[in-house]
N, C-alpha and C. Protein backbone atom coordinates (compact mmCIF):
# COMPACT_ATOMS: atom_id res chain seq x y z
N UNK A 1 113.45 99.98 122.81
CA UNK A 1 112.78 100.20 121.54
C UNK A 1 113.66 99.80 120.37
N UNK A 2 114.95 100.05 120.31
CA UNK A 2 115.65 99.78 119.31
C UNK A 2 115.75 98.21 119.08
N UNK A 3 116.32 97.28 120.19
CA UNK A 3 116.41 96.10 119.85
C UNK A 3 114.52 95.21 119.87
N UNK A 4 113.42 96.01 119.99
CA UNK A 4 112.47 95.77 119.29
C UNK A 4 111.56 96.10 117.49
N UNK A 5 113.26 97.02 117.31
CA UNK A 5 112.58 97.47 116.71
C UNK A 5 111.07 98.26 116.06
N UNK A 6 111.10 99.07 117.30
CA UNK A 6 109.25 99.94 117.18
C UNK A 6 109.77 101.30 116.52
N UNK A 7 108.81 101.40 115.89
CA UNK A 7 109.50 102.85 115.41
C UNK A 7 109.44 104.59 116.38
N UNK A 8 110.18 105.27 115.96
CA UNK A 8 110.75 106.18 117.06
C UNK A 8 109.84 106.81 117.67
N UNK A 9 108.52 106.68 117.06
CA UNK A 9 107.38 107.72 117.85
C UNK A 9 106.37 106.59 118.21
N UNK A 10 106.60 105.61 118.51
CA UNK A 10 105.29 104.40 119.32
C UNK A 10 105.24 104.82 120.33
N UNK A 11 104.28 104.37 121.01
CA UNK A 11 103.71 104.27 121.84
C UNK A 11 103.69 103.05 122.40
N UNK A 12 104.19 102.17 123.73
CA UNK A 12 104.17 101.08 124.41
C UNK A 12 103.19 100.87 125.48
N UNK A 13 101.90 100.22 125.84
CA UNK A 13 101.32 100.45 126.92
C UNK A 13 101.67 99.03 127.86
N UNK A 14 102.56 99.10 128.82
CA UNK A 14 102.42 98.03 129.84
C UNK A 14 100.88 97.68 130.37
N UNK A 15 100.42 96.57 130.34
CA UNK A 15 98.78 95.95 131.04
C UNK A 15 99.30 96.32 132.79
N UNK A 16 98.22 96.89 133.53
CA UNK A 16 98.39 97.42 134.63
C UNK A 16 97.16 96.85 135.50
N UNK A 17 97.15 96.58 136.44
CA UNK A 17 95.64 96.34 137.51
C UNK A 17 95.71 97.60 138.53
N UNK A 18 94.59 98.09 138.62
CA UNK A 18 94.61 99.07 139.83
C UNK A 18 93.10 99.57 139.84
N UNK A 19 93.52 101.26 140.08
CA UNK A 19 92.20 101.97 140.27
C UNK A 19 92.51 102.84 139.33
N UNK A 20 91.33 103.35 139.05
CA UNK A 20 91.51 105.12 138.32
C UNK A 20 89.81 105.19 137.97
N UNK A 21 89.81 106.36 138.49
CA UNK A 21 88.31 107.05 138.49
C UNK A 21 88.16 108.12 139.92
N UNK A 22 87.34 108.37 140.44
CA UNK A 22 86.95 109.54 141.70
C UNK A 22 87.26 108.89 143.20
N UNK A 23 87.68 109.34 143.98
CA UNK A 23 87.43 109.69 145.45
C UNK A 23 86.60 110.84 146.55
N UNK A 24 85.92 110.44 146.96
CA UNK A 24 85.24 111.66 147.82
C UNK A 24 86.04 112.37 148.70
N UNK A 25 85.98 113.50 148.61
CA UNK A 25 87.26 114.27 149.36
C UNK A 25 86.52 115.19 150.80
N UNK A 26 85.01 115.33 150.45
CA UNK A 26 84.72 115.99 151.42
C UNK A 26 83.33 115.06 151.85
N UNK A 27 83.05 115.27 153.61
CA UNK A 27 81.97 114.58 154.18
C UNK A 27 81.08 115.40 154.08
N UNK A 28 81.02 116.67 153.42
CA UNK A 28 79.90 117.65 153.67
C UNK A 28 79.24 118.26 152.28
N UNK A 29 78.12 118.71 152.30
CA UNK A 29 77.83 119.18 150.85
C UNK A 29 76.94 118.17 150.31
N UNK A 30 77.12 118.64 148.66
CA UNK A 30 76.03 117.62 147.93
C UNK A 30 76.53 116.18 147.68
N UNK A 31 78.27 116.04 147.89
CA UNK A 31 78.49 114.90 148.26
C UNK A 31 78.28 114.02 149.27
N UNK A 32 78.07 114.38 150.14
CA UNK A 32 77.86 114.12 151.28
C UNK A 32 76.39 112.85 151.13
N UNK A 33 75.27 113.26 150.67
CA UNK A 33 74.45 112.10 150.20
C UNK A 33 74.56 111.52 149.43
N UNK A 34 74.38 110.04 150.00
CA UNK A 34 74.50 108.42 149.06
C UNK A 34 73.43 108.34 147.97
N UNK A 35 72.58 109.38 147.40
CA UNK A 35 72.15 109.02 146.68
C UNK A 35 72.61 109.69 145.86
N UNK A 36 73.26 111.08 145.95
CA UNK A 36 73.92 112.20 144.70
C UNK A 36 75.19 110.87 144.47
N UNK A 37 75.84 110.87 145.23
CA UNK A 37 77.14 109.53 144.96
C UNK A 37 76.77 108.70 143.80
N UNK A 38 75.34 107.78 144.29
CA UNK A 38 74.62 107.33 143.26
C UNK A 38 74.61 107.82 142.03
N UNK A 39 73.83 108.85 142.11
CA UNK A 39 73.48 109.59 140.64
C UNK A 39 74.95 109.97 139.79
N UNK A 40 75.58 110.76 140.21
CA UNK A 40 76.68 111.04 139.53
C UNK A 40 77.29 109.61 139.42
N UNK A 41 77.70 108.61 139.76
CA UNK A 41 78.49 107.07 138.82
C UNK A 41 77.42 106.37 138.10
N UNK A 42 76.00 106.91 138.23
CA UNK A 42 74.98 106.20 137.25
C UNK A 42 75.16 106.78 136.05
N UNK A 43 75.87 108.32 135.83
CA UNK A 43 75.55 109.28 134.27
C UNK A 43 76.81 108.75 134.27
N UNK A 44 77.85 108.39 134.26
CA UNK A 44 79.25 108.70 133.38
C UNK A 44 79.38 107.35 132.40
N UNK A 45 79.07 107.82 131.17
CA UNK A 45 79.20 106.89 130.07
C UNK A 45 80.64 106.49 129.92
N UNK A 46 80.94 105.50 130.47
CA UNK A 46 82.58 105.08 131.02
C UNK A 46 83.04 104.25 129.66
N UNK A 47 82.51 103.58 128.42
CA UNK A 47 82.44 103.13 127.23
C UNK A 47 83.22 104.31 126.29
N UNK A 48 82.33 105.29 126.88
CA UNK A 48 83.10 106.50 125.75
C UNK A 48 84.15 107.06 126.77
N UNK A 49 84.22 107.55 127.74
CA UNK A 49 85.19 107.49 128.20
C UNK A 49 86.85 106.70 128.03
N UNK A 50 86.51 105.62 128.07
CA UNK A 50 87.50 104.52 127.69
C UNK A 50 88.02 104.75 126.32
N UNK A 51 87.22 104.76 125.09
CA UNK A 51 87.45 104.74 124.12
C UNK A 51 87.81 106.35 123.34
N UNK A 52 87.96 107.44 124.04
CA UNK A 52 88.46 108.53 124.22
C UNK A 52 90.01 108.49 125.03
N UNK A 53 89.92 108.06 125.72
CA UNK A 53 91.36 107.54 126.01
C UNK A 53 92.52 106.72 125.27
N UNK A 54 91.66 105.84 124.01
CA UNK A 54 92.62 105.67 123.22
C UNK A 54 93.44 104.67 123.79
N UNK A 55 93.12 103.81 124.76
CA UNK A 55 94.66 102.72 125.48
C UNK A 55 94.02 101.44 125.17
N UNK A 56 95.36 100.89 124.37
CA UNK A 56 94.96 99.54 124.07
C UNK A 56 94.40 98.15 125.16
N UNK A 57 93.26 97.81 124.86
CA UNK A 57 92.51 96.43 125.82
C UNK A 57 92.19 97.31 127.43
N UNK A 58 91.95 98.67 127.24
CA UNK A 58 91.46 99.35 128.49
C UNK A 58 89.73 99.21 128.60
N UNK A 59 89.18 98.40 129.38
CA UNK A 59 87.96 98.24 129.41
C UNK A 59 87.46 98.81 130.63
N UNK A 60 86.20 99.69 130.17
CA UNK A 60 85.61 99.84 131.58
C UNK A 60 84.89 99.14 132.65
N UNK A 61 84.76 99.39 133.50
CA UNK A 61 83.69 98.77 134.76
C UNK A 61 83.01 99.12 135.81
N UNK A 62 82.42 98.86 136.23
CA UNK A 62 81.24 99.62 137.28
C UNK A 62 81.42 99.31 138.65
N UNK A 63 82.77 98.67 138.97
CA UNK A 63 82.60 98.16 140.19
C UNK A 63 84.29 98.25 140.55
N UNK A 64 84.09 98.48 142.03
CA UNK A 64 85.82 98.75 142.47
C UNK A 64 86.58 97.70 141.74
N UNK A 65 86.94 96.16 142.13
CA UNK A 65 87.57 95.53 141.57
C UNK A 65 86.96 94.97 140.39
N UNK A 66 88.39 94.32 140.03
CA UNK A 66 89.08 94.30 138.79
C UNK A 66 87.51 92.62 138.86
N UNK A 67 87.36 92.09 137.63
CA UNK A 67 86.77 90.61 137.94
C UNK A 67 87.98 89.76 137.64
N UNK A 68 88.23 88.61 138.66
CA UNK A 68 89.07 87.26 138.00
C UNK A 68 90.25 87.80 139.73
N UNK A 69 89.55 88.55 140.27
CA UNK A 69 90.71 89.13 141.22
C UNK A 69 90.90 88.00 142.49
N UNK A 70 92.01 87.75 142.94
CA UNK A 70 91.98 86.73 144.23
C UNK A 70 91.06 86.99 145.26
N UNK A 71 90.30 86.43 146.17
CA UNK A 71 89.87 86.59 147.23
C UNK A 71 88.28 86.70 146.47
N UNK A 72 88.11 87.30 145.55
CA UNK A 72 86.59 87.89 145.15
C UNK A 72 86.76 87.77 143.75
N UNK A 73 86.98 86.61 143.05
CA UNK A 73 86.99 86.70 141.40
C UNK A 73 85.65 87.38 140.82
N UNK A 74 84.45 86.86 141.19
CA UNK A 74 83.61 87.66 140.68
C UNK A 74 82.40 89.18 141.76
N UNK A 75 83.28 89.98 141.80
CA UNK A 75 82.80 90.88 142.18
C UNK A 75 81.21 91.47 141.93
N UNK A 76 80.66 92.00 142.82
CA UNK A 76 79.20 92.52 142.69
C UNK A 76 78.84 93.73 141.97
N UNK A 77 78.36 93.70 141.57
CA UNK A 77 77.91 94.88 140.88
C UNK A 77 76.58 95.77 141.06
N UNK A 78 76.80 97.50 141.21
CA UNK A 78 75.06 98.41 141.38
C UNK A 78 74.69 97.54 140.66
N UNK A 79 72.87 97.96 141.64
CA UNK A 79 71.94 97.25 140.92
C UNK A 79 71.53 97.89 138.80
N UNK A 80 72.21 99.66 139.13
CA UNK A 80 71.68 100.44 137.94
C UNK A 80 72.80 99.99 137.05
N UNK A 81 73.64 98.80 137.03
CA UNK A 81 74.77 98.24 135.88
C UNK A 81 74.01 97.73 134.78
N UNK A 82 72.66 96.36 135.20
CA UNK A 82 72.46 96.40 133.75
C UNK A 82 71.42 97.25 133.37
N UNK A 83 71.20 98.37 133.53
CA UNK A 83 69.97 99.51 133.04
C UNK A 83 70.85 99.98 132.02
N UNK A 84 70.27 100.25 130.91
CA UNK A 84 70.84 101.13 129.49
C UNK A 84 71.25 102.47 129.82
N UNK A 85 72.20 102.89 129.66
CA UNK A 85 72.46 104.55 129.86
C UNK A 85 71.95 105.63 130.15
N UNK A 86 70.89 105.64 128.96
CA UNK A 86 69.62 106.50 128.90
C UNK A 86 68.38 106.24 130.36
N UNK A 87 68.22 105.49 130.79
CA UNK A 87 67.75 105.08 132.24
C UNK A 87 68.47 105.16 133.04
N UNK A 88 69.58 105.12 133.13
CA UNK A 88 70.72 105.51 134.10
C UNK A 88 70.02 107.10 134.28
N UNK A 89 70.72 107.82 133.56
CA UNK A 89 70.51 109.54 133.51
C UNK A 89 69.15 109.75 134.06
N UNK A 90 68.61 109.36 133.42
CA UNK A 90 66.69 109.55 133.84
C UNK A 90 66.73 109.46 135.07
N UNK A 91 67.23 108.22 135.31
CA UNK A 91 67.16 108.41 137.23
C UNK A 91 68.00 108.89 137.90
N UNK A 92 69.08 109.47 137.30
CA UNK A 92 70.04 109.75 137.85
C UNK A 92 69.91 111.77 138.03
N UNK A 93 69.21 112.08 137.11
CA UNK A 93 68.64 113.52 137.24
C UNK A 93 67.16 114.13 138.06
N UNK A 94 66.68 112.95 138.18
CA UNK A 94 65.39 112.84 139.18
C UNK A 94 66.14 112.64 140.33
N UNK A 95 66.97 112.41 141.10
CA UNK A 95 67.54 112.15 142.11
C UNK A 95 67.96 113.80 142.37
N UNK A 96 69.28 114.26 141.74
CA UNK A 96 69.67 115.28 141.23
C UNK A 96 68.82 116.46 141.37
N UNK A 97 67.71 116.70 140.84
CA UNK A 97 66.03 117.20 141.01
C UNK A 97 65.23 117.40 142.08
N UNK A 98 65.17 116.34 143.09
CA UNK A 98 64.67 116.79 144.21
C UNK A 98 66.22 116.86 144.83
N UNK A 99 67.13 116.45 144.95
CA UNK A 99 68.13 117.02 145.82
C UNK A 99 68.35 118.41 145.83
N UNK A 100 68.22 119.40 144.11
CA UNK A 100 68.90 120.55 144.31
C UNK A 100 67.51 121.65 144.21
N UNK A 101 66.74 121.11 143.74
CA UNK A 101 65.01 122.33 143.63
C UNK A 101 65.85 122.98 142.49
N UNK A 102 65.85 124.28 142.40
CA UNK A 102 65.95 125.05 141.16
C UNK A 102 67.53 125.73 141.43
N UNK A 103 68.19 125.09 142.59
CA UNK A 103 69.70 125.78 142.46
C UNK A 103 70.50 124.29 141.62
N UNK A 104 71.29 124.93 140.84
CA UNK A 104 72.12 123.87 140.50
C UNK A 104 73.34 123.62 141.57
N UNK A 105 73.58 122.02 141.54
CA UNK A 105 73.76 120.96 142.31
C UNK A 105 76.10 121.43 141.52
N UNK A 106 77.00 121.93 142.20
CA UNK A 106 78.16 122.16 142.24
C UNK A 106 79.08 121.54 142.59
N UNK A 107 80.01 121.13 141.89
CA UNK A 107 81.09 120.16 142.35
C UNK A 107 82.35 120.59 141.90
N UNK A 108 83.46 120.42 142.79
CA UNK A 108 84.81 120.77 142.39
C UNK A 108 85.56 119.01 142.38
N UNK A 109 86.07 119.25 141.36
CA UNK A 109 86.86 118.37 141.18
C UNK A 109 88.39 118.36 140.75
N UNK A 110 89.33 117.63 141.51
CA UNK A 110 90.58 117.49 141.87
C UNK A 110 91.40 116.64 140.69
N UNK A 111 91.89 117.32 139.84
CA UNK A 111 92.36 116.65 138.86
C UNK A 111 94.03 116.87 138.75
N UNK A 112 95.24 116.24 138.11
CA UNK A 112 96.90 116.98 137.43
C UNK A 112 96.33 117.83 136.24
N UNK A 113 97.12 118.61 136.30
CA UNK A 113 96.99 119.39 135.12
C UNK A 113 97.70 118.63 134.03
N UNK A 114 97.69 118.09 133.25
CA UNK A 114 97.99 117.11 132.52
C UNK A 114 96.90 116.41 131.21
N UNK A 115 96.99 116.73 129.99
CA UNK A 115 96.46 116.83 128.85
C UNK A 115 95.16 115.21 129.15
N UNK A 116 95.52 114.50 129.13
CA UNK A 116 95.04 112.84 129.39
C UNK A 116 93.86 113.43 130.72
N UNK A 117 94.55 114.01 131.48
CA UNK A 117 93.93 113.95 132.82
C UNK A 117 92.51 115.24 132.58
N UNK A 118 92.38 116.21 131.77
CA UNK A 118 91.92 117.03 131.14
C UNK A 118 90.66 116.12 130.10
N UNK A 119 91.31 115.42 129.68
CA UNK A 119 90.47 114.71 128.75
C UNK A 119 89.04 114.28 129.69
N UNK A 120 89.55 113.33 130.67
CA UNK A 120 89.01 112.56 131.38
C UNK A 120 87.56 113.80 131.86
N UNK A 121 88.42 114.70 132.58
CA UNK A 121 87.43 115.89 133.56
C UNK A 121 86.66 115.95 132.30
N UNK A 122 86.75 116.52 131.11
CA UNK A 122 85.93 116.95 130.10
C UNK A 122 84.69 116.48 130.12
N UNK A 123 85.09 114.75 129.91
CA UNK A 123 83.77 114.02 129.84
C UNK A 123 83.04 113.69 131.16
N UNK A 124 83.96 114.03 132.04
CA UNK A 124 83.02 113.95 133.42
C UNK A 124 82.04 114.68 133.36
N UNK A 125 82.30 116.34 133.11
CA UNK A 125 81.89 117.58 133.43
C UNK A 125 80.61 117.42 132.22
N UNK A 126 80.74 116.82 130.92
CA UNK A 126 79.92 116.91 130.07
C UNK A 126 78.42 115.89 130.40
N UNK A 127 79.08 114.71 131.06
CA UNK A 127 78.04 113.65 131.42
C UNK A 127 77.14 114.14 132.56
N UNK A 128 77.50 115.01 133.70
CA UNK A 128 76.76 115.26 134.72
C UNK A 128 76.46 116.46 134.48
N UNK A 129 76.66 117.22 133.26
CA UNK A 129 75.88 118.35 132.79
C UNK A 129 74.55 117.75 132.83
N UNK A 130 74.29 116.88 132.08
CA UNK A 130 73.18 116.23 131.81
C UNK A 130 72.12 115.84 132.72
N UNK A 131 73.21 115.63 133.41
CA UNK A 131 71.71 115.28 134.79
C UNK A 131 71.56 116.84 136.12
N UNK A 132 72.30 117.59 135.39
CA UNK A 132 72.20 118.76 136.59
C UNK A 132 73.19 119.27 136.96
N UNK A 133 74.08 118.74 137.12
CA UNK A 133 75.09 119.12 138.40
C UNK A 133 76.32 119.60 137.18
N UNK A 134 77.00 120.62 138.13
CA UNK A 134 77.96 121.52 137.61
C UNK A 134 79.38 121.18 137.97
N UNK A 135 80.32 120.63 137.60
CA UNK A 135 82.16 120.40 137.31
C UNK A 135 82.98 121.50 137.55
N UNK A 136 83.37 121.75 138.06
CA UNK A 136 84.51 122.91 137.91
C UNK A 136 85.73 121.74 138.26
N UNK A 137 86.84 122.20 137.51
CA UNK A 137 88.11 121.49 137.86
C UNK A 137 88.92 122.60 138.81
N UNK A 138 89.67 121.76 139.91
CA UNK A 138 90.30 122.56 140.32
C UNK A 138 91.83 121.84 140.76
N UNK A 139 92.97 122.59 141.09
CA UNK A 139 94.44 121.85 141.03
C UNK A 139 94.56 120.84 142.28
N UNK A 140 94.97 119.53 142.30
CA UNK A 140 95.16 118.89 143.29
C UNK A 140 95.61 118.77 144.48
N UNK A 141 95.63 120.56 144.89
CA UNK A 141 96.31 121.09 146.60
C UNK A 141 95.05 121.95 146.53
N UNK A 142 94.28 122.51 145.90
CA UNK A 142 92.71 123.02 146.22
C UNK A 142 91.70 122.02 146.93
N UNK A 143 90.83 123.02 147.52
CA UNK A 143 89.86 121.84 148.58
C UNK A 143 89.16 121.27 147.02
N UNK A 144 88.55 120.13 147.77
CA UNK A 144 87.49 119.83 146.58
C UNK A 144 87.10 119.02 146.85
N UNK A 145 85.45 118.30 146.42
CA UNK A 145 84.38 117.65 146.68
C UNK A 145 85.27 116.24 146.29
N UNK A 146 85.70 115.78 145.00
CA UNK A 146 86.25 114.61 144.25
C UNK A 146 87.74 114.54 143.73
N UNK A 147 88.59 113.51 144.33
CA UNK A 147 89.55 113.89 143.61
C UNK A 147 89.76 112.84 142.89
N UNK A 148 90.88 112.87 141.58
CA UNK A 148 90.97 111.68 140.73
C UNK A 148 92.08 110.78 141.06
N UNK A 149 91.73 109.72 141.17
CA UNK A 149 92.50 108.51 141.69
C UNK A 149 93.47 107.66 140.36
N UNK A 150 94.36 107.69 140.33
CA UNK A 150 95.02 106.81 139.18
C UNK A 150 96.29 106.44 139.87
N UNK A 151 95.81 104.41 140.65
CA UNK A 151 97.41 104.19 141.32
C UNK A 151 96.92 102.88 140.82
N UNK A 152 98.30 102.02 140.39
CA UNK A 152 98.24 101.00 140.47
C UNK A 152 98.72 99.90 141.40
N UNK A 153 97.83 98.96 141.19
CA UNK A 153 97.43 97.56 142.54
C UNK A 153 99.27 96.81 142.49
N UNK A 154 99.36 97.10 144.38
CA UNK A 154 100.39 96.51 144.47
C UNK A 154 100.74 94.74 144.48
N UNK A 155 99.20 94.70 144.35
CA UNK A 155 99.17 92.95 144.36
C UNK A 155 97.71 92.70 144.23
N UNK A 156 97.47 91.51 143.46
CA UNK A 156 96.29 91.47 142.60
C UNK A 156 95.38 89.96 143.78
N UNK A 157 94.75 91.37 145.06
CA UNK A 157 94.57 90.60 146.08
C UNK A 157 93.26 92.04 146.33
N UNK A 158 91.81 91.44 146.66
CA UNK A 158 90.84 92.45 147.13
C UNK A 158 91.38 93.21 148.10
N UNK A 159 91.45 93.06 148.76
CA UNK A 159 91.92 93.59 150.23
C UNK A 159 93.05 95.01 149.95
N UNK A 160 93.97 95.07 148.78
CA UNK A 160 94.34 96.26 148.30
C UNK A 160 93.32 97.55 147.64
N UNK A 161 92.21 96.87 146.90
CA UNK A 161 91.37 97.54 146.79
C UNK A 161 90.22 98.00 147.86
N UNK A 162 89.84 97.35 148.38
CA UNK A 162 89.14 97.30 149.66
C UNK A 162 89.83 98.08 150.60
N UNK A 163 91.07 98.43 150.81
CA UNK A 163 91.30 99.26 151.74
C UNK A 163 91.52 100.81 151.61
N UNK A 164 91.86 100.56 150.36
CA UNK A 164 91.87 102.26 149.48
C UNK A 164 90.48 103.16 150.07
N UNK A 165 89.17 102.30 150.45
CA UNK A 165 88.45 103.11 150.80
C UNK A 165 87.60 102.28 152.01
N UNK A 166 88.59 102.34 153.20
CA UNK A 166 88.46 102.34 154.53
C UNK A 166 88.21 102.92 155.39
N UNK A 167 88.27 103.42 156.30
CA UNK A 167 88.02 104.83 157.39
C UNK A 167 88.99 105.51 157.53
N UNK A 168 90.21 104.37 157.69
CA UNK A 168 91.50 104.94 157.77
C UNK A 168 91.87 105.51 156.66
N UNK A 169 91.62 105.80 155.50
CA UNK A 169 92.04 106.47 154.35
C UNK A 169 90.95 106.85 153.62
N UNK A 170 89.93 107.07 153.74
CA UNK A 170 88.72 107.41 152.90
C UNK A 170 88.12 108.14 153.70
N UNK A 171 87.50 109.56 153.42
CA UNK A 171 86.47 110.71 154.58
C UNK A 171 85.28 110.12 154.40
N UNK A 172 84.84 109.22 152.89
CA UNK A 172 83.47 108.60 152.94
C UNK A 172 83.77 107.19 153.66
N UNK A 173 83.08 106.52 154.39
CA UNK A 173 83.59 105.01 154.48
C UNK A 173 82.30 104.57 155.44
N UNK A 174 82.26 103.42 155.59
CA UNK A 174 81.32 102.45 156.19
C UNK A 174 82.44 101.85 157.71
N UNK A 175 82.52 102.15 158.38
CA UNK A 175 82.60 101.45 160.09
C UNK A 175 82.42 100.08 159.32
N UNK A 176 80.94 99.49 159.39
CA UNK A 176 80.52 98.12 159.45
C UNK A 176 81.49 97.62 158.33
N UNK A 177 81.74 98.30 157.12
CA UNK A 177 82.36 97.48 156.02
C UNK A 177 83.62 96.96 156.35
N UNK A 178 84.04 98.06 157.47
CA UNK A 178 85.72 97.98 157.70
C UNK A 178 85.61 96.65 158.76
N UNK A 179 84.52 96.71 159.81
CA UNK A 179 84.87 95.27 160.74
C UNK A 179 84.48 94.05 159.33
N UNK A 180 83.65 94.17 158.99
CA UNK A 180 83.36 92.77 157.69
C UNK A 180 84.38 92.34 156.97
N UNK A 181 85.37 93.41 156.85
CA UNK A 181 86.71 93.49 155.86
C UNK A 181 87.73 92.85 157.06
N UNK A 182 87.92 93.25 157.73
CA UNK A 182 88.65 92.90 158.97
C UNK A 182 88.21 91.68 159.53
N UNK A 183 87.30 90.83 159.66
CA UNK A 183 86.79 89.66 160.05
C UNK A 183 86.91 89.06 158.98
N UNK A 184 86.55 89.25 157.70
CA UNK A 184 87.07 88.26 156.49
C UNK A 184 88.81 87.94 156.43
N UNK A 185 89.59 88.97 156.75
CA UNK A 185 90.35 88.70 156.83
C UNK A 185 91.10 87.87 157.56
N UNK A 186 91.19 88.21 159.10
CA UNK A 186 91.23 87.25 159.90
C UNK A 186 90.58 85.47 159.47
N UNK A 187 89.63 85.03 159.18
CA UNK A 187 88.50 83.90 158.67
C UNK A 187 90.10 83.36 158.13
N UNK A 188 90.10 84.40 157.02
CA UNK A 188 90.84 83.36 155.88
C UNK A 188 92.56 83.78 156.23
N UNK A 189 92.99 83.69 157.17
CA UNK A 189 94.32 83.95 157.35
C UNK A 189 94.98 82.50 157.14
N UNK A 190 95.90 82.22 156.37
CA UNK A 190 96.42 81.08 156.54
C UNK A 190 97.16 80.36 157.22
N UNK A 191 97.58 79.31 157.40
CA UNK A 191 98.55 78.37 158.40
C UNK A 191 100.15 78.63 158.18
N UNK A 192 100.69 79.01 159.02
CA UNK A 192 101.71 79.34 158.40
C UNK A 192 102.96 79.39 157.60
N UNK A 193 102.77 77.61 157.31
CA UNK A 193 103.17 76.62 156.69
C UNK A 193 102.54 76.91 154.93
N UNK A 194 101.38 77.35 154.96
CA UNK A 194 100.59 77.79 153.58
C UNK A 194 100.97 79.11 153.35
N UNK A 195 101.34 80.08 153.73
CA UNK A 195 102.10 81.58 153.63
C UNK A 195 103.39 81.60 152.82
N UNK A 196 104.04 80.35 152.90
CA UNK A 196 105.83 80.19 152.49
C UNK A 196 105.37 80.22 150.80
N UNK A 197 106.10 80.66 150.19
CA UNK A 197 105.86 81.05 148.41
C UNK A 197 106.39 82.74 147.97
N UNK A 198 106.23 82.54 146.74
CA UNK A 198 106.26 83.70 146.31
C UNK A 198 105.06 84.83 146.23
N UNK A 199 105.43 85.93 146.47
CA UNK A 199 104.23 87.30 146.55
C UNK A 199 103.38 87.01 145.13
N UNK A 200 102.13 87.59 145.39
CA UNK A 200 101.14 87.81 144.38
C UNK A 200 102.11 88.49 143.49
N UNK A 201 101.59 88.03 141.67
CA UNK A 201 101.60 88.54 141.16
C UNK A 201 101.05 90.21 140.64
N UNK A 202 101.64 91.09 140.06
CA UNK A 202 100.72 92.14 139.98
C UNK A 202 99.83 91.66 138.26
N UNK A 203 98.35 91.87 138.63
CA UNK A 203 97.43 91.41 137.60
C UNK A 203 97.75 92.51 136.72
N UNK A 204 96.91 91.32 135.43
CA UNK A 204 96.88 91.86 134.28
C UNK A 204 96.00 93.06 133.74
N UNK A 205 94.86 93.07 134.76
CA UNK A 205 93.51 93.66 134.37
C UNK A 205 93.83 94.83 133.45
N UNK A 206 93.22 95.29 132.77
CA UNK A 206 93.15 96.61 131.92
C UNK A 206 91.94 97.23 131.78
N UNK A 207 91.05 97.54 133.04
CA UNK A 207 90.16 97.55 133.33
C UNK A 207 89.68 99.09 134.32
N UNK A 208 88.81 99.74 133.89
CA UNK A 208 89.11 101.16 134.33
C UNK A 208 87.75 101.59 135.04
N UNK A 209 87.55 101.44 136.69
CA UNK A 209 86.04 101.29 136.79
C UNK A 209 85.48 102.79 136.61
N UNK A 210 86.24 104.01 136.17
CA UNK A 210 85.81 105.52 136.07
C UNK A 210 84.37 105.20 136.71
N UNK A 211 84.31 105.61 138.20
CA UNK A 211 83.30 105.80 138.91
C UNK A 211 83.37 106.30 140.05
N UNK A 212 82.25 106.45 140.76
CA UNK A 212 81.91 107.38 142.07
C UNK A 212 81.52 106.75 143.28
């Protein structure tokens, strides 16, 4: 800081690629159905989110990876991405609705106790008020339905993201996704003459998919 001369109370944000947003922590419960999963990453207004966070060129997104990423530059996106917000919720509380009848729909969520990390739960807990379902935060050695994910990508390659939620490390996961992931891989393995170089860079992305 000194030989940049910043003054003594700045703030520096290094550009980072990774994850940060939810993990499913339990196979049972109201998490447990792909359509509550659904509903809860259809309500979280991740725009205000982002911009409550306050971090410079932090953009949100709706989809695991980063876009511009090796292997998958342009990633797919839910079909409910381009629906307006307000249609998001609508369907996202009709889902919510027949899932819970007249008990409200309960979730614990796994957060640091940590002011930033507080922020985040706030607006979780406030967005899925909306469609029904109830937030409780709880400390990150408590059981809990969701926990919050914030690691950054050791190399700006799908297959780091893609494995974060595998069988082998994820209680939610797809079998079929993991052989598709595993056969793509293999496909594109290179010659081993094309392997010799330097490691991936770690990307630039600043990109925050806060989702479910």
């Amino acid at each position: 800081m000194r030989a940049a001369e910043l003054p003594g109370g700045a703030l520096r944000f290094d550009p980072a690629s990774g994850l940060f947003g939810l993990a499913f922590a339990q196979n049972s419960g109201p998490a447990a159905d792909p359509e509550v999963r659904r509903a809860l990453s259809m309500a979280i207004d991740r725009p205000a989110l982002v911009a409550a966070l306050g971090v410079p060129d932090l953009l949100p997104r709706e989809s695991v990876l980063p876009t511009g990423i090796e292997e998958l530059p342009n990633p797919s996106l839910p079909a409910w991405s381009a629906d307006l917000l307000p249609m998001r919720r609508e369907a996202a509380a009709r889902i919510i609705g027949a899932m819970a009848g007249e008990a409200p729909v309960r979730l614990r969520v796994a957060v640091p106790d940590a002011p930033g990390y507080k922020l985040v739960f706030a607006h979780l807990r406030r967005d899925w008020r909306l469609i029904g379902v109830t937030a409780e935060a709880v400390p990150l050695t408590a059981a809990a339905d969701l926990r919050l994910v914030d690691a950054v990508a050791a190399a700006n390659l799908a297959t780091w993201y893609l494995r974060r939620f595998s069988c082998g490390a994820s209680i939610v996961c797809s079998p079929e996704a993991d052989r598709m992931l595993e056969g793509a891989r293999n496909a594109q393995r290179p010659a081993p003459s094309a392997r010799r170089g330097s490691p991936p860079a770690l990307g630039a992305d600043r990109s925050a998919p806060f989702g479910v």
